[in-house]
C-alpha atoms as a PDB file:
ATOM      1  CA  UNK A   1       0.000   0.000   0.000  1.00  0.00           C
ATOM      2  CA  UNK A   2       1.344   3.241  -0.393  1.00  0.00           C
ATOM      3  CA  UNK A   3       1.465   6.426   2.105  1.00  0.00           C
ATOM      4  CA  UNK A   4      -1.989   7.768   0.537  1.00  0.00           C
ATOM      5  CA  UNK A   5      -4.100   4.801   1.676  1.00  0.00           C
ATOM      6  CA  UNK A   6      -6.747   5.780   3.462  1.00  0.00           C
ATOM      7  CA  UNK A   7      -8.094   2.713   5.526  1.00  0.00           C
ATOM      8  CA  UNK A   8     -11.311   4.605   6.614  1.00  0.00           C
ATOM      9  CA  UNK A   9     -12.184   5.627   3.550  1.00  0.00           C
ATOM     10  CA  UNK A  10     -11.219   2.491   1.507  1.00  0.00           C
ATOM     11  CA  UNK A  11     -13.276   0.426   4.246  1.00  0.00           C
ATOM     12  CA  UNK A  12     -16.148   2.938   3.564  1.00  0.00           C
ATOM     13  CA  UNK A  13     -16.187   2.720  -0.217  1.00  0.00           C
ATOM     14  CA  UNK A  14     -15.913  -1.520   0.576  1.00  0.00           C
ATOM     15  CA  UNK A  15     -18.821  -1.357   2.694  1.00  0.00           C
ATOM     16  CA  UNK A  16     -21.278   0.906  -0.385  1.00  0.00           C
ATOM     17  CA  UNK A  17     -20.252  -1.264  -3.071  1.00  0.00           C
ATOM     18  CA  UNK A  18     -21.268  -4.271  -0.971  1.00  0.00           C
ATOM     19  CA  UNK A  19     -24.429  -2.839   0.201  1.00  0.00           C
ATOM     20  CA  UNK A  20     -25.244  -1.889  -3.762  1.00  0.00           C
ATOM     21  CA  UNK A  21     -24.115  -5.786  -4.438  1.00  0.00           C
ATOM     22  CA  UNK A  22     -26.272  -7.039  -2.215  1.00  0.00           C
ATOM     23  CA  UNK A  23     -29.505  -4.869  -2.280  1.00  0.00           C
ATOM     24  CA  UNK A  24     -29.362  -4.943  -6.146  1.00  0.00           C
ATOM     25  CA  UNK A  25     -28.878  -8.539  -6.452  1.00  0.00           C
ATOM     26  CA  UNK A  26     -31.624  -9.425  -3.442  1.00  0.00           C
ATOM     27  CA  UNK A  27     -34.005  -7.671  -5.650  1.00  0.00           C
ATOM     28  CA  UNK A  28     -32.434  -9.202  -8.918  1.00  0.00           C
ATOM     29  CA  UNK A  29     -33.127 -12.899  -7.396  1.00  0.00           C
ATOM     30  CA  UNK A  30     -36.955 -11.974  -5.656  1.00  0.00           C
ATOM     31  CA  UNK A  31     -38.136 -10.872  -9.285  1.00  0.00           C
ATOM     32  CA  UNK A  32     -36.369 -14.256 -10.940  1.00  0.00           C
ATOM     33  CA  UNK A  33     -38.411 -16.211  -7.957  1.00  0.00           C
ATOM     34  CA  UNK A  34     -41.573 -14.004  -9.066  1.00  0.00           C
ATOM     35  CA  UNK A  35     -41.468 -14.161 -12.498  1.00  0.00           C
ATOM     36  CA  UNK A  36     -42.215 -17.879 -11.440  1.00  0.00           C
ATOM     37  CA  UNK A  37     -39.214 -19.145 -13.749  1.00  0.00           C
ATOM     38  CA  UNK A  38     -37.548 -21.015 -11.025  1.00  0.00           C
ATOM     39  CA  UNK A  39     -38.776 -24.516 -10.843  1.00  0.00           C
ATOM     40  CA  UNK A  40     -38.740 -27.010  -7.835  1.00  0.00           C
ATOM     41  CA  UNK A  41     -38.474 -25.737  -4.271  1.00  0.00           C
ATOM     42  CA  UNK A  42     -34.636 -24.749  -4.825  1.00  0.00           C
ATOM     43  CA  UNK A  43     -32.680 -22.119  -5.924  1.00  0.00           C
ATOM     44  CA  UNK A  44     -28.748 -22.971  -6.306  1.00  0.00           C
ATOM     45  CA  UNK A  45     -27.046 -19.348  -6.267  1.00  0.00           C
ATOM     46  CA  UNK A  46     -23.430 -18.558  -7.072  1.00  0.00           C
ATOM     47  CA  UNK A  47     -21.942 -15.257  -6.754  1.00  0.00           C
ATOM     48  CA  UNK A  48     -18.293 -14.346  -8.187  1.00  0.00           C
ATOM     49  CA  UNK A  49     -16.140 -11.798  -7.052  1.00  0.00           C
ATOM     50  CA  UNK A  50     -13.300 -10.497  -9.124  1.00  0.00           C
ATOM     51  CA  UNK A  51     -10.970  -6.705  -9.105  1.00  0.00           C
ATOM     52  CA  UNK A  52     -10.090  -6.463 -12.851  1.00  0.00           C
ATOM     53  CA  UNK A  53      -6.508  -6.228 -13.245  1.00  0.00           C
ATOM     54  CA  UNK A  54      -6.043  -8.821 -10.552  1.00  0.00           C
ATOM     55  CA  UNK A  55      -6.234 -12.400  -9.970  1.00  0.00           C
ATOM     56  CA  UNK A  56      -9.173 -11.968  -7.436  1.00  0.00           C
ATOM     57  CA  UNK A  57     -11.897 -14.365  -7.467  1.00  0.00           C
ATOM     58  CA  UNK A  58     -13.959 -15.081  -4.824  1.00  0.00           C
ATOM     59  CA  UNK A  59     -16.805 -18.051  -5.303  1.00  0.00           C
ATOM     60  CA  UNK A  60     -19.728 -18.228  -3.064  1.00  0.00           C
ATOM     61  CA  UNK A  61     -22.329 -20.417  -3.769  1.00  0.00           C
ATOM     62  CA  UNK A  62     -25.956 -21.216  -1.994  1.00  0.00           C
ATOM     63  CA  UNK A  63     -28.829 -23.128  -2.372  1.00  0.00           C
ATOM     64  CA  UNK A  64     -32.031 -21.724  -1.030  1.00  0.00           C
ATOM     65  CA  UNK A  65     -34.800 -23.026  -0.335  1.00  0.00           C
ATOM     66  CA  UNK A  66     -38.041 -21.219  -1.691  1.00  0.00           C
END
């Protein structure tokens, strides 16, 4: 890191992106449940992470129950 880093304000720009990940993508995944396209009583979710110019990525995947 260099002597510019800010750690508040880099934890505070973390914390909005993550908050716009996840309210845009709840809402993304209640309209696909809606829409009445998902069949069965499951929903397997994955959700990648990755920084371009990096080798980041981060896998997380789910399965819900509806």
């Amino acid at each position: 890191m260099t002597a510019e880093f800010d750690e508040d304000r880099f934890n505070m720009a973390i914390r909005k992106f993550l908050k716009h990940v996840g309210v845009t993508s709840q809402r993304e995944i209640e309209n696909l449940v809606r829409s009445g396209e998902v069949k069965g009583g499951k929903l397997k979710l994955r959700m990648t992470l990755s920084a371009e110019g990096t080798p980041l990525k981060h896998v997380v995947e789910e399965t819900v129950a509806l």
